[in-house]
C-alpha atoms as a PDB file:
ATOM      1  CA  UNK A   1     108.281  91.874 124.835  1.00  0.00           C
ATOM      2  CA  UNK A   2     108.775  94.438 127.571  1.00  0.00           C
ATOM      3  CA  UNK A   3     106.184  96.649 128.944  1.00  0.00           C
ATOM      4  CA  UNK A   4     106.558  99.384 127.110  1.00  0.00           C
ATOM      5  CA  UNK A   5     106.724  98.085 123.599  1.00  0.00           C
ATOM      6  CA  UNK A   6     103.663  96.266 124.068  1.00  0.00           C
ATOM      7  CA  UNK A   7     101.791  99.575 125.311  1.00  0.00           C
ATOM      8  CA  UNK A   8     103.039 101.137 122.470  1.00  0.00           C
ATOM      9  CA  UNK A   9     101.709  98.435 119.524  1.00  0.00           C
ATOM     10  CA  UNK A  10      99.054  97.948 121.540  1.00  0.00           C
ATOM     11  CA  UNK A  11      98.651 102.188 121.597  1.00  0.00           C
ATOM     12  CA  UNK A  12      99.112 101.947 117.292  1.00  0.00           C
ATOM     13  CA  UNK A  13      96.563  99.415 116.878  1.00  0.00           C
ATOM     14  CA  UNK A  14      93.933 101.260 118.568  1.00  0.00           C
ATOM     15  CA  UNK A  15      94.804 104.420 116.817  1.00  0.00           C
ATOM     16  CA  UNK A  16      94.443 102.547 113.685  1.00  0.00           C
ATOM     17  CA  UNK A  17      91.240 100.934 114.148  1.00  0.00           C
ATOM     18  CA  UNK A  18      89.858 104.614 114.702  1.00  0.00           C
ATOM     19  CA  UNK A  19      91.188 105.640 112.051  1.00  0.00           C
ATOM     20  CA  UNK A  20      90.059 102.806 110.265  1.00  0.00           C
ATOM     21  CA  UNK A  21      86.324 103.482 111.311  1.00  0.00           C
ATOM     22  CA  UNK A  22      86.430 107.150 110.690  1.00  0.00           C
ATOM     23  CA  UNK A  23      87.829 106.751 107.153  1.00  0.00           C
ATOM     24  CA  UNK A  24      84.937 104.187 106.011  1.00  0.00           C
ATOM     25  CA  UNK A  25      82.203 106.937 107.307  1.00  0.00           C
ATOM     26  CA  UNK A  26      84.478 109.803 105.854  1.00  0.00           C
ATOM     27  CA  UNK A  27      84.325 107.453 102.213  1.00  0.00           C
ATOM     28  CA  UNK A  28      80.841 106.604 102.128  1.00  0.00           C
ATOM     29  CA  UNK A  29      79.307 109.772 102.907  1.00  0.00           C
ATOM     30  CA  UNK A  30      80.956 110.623  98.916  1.00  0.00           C
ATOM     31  CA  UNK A  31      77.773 110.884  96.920  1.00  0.00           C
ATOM     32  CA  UNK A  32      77.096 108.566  94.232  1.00  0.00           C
ATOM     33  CA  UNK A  33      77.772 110.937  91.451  1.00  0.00           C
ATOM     34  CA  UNK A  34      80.876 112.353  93.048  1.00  0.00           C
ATOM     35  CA  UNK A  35      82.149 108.943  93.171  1.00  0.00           C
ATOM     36  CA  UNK A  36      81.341 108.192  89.345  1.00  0.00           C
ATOM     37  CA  UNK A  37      83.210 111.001  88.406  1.00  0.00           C
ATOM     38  CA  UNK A  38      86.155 110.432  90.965  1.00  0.00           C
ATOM     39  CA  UNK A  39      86.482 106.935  89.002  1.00  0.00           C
ATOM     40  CA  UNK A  40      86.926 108.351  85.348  1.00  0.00           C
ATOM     41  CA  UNK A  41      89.323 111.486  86.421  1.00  0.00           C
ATOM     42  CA  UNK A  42      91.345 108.773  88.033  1.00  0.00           C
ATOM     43  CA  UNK A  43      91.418 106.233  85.872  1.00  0.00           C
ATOM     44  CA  UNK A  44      92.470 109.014  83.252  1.00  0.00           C
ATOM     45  CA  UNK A  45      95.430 110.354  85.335  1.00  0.00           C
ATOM     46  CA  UNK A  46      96.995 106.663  85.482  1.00  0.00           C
ATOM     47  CA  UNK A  47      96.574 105.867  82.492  1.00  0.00           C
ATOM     48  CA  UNK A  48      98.328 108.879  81.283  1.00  0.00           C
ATOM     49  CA  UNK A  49     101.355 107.815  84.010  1.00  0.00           C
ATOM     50  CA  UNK A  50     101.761 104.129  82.931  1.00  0.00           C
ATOM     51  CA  UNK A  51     104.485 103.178  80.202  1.00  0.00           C
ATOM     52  CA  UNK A  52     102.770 101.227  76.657  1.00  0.00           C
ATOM     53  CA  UNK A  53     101.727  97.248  77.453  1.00  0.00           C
ATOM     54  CA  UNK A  54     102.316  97.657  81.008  1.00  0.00           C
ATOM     55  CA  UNK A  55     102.084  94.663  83.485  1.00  0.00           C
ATOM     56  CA  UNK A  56      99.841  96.431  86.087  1.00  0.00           C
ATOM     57  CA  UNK A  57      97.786  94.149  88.934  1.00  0.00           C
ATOM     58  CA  UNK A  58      94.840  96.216  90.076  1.00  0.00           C
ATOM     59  CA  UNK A  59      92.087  95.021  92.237  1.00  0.00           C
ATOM     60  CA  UNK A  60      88.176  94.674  91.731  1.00  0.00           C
ATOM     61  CA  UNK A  61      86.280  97.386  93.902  1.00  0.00           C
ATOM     62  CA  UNK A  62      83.870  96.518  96.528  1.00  0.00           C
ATOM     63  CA  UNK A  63      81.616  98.703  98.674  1.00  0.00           C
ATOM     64  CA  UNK A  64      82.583 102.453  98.945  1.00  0.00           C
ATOM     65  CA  UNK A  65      86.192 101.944  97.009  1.00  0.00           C
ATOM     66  CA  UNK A  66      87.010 104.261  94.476  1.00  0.00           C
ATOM     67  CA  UNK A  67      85.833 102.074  91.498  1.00  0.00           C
ATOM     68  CA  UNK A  68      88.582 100.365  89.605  1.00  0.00           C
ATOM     69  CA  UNK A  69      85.299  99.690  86.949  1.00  0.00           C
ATOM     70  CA  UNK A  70      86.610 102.351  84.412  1.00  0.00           C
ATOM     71  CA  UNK A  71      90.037 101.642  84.651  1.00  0.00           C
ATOM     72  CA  UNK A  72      89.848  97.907  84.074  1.00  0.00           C
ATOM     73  CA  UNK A  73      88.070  98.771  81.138  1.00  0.00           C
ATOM     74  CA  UNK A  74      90.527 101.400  79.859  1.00  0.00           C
ATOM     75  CA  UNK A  75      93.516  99.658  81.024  1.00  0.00           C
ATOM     76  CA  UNK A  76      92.159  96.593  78.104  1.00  0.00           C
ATOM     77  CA  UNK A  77      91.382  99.094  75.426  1.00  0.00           C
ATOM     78  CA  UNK A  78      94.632 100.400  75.810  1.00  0.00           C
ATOM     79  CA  UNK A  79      96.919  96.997  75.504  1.00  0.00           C
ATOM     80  CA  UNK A  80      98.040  96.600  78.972  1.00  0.00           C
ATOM     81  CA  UNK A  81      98.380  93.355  80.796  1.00  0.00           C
ATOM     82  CA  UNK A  82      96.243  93.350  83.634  1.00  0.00           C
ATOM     83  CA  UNK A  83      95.740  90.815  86.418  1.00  0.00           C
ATOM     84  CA  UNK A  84      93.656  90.812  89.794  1.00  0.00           C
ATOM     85  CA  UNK A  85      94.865  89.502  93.287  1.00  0.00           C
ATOM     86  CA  UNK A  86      93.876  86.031  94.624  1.00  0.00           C
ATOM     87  CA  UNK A  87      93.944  85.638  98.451  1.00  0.00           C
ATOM     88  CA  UNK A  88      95.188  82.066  99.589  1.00  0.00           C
ATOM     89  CA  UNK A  89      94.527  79.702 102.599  1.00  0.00           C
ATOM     90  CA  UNK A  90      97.781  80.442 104.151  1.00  0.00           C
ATOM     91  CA  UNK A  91      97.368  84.158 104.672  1.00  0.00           C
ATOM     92  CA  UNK A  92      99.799  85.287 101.137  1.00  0.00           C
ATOM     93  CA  UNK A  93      98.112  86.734  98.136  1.00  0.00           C
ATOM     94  CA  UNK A  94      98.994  86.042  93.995  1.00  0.00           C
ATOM     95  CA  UNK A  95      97.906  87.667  91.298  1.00  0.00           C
ATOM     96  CA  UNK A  96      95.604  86.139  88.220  1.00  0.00           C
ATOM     97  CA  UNK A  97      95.173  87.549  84.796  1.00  0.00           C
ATOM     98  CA  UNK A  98      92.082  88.854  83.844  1.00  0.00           C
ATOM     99  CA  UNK A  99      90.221  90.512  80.964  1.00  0.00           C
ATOM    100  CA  UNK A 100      86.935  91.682  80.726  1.00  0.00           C
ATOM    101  CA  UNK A 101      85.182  89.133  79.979  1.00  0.00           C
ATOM    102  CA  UNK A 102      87.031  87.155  82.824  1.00  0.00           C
ATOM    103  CA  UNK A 103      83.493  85.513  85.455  1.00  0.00           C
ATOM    104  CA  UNK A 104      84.509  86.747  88.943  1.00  0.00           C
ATOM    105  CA  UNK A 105      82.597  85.380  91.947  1.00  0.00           C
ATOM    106  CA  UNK A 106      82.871  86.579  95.713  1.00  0.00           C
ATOM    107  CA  UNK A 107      85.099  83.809  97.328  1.00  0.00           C
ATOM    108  CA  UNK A 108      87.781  83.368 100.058  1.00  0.00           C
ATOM    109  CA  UNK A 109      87.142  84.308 103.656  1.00  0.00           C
ATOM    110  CA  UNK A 110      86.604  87.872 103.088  1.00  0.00           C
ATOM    111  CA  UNK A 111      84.155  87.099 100.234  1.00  0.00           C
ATOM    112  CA  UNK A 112      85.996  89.460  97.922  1.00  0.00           C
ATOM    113  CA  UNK A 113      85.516  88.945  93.440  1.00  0.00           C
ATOM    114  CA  UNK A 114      87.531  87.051  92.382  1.00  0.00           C
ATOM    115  CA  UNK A 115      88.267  85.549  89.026  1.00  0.00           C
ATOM    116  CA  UNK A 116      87.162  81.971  88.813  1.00  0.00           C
ATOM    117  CA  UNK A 117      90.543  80.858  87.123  1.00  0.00           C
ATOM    118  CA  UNK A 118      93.511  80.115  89.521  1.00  0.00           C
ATOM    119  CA  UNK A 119      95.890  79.264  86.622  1.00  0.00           C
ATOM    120  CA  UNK A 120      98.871  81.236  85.686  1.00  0.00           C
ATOM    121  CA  UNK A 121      99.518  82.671  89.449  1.00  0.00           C
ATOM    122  CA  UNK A 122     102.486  84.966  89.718  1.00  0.00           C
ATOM    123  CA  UNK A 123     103.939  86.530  92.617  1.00  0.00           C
ATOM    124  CA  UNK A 124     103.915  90.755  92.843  1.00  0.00           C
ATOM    125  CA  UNK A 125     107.456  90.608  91.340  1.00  0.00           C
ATOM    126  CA  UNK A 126     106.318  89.813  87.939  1.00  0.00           C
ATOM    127  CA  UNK A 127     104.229  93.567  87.727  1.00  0.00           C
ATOM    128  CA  UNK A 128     105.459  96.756  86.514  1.00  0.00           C
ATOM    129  CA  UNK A 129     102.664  98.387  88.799  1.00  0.00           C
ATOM    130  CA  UNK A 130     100.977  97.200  91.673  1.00  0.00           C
ATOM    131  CA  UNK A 131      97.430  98.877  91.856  1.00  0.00           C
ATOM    132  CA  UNK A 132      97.261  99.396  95.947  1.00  0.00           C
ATOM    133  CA  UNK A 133      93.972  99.804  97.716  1.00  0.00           C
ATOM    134  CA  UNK A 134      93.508 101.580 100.668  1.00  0.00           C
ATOM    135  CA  UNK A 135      91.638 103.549 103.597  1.00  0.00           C
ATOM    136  CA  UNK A 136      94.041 106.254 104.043  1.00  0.00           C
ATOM    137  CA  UNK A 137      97.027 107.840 102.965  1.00  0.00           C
ATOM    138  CA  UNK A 138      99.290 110.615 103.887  1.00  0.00           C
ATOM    139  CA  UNK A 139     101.955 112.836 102.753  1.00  0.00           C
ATOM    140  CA  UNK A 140     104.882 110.538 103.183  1.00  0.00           C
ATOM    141  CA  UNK A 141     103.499 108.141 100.926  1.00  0.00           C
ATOM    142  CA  UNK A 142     101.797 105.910 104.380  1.00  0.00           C
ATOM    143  CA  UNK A 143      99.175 103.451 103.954  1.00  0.00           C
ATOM    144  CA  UNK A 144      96.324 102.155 105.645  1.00  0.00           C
ATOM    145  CA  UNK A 145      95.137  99.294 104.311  1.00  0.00           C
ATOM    146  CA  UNK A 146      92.042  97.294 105.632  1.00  0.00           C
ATOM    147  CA  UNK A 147      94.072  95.703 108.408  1.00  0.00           C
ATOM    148  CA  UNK A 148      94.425  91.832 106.539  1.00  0.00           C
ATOM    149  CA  UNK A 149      97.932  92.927 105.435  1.00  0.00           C
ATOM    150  CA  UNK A 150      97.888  90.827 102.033  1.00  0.00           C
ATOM    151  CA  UNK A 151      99.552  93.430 100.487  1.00  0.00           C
ATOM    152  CA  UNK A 152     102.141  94.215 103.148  1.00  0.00           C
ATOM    153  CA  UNK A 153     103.043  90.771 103.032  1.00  0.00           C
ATOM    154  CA  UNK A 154     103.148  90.288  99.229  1.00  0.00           C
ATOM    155  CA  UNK A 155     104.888  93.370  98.587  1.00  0.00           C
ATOM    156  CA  UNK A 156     107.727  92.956 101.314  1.00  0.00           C
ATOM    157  CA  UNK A 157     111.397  92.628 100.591  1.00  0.00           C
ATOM    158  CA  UNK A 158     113.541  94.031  98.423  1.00  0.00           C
ATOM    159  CA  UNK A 159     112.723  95.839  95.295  1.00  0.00           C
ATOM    160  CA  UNK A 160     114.794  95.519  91.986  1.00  0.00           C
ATOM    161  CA  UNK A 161     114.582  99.285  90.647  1.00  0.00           C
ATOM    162  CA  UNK A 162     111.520  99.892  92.567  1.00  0.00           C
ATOM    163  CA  UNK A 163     109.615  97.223  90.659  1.00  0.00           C
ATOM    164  CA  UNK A 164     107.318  97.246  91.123  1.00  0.00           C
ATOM    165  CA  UNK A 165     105.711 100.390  91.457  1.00  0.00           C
ATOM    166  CA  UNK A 166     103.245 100.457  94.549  1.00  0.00           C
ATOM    167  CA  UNK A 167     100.310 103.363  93.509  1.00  0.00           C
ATOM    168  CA  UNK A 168      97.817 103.822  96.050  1.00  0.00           C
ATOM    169  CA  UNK A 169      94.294 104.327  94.255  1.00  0.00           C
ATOM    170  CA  UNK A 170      92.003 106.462  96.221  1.00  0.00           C
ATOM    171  CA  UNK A 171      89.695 109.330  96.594  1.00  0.00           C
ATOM    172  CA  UNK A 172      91.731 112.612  97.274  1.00  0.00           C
ATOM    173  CA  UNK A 173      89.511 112.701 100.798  1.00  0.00           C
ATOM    174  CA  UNK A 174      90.838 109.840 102.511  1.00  0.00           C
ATOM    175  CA  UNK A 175      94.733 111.537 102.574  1.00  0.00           C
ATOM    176  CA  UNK A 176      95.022 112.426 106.673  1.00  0.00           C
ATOM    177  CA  UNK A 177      98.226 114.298 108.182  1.00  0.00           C
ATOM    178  CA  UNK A 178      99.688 111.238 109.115  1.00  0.00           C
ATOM    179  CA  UNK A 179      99.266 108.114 109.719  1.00  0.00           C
ATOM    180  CA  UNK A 180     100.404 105.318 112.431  1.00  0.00           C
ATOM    181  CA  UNK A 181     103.465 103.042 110.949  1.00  0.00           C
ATOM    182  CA  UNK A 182     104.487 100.070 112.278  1.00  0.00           C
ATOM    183  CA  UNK A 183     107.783  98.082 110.738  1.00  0.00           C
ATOM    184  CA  UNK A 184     105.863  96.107 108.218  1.00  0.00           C
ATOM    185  CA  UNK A 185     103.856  98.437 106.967  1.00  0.00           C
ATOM    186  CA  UNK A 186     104.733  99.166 102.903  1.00  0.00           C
ATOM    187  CA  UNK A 187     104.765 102.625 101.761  1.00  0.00           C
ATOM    188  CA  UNK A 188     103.736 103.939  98.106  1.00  0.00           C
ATOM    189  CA  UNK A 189     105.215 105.227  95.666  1.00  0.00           C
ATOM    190  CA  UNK A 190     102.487 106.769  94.779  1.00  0.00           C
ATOM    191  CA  UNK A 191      98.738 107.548  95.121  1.00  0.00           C
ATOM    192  CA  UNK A 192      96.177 108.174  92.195  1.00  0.00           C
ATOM    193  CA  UNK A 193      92.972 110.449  93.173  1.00  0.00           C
ATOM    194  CA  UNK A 194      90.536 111.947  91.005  1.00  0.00           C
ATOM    195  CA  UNK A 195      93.018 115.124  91.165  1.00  0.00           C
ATOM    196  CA  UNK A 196      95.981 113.316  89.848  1.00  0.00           C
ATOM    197  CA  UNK A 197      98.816 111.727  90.633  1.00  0.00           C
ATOM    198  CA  UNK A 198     100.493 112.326  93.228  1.00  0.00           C
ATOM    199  CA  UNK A 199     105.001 110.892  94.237  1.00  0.00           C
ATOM    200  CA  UNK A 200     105.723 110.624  97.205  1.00  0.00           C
ATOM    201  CA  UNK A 201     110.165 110.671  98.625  1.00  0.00           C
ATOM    202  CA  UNK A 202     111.586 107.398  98.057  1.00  0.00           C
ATOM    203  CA  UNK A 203     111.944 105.366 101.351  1.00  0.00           C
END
């Protein structure tokens, strides 16, 4: 690696861990009833988006997320197949189905629910949707995750028809101008806020 490339990664990961501080205070200063109603606007607009009995893998909110709460529930009454991610020793990440009545505890190293079950694990090829979460967006459909890279990793390669789907799932005030891309980073498809959704150019 030659000078100059490592300034330069080493110049994108410190813009991202700014950016990655100054989104979590930007998402927890959104009041508690603002983020209520953020939860059941979105969870309407995707629902409205998805085709009947979709195969959609969304993931259980922690913390100052925009709550997935509504839309699990929804998703259910509405005769989808849902399932939840599982992260694994080795760094990758499968998915699990769940209902609502599925008992989740906070396992793994970054003590995130999880169902209890680890049977019937499928890969993020199986989905129609993946449900993405994230810290920040921007207008080109760029993504900035927590900085694990589980999804980056599970949803790299090829696509067959776009399948599946990669919908970012956010609060409309974590979008920023743009955002610092590196090779591996996975763009969306699309991102869901509370004001609807939102497609982004195909890559």
């Amino acid at each position: 690696m030659t000078a100059q490339v490592g300034d330069t990664l080493l110049d994108t990961a410190a813009r991202k861990s700014a950016l990655r501080r100054e989104l979590r205070q930007r998402r927890s200063r959104i009041a508690p009833a603002d983020r209520a109603s953020a939860a059941r606007h979105a969870a309407r607009h995707l629902l409205q988006a998805l085709p009947p009995r979709c195969r959609i893998a969304i993931y259980l909110s922690v913390h100052s997320e925009l709550s997935t709460e509504p839309l699990r529930s929804a998703l259910a009454r509405a005769g989808h197949r849902v399932a939840v991610p599982l992260t694994l020793r080795d760094w990758r990440m499968r998915f699990v189905p769940i209902t609502t009545h599925s008992p989740v505890r906070c396992r793994g190293s970054l003590r995130l629910p999880e169902p209890v079950t680890r049977r019937h694990l499928r890969g993020a090829k199986a989905f129609d949707v993946i449900l993405v979460p994230l810290l920040g967006f921007d207008a080109a459909g760029g993504r900035l995750g927590n900085g694990g890279g589980y999804y980056d990793r599970a949803l790299a390669g090829p696509r067959i028809g776009h399948r599946p789907q990669r919908i970012g799932y956010a609060y409309a005030a974590q979008q920023v101008d743009e955002l610092p891309m590196e090779r591996f980073d996975i763009r969306l498809d699309a991102v869901v806020t509370e004001h609807g959704l939102r497609r982004f150019p195909k890559s």
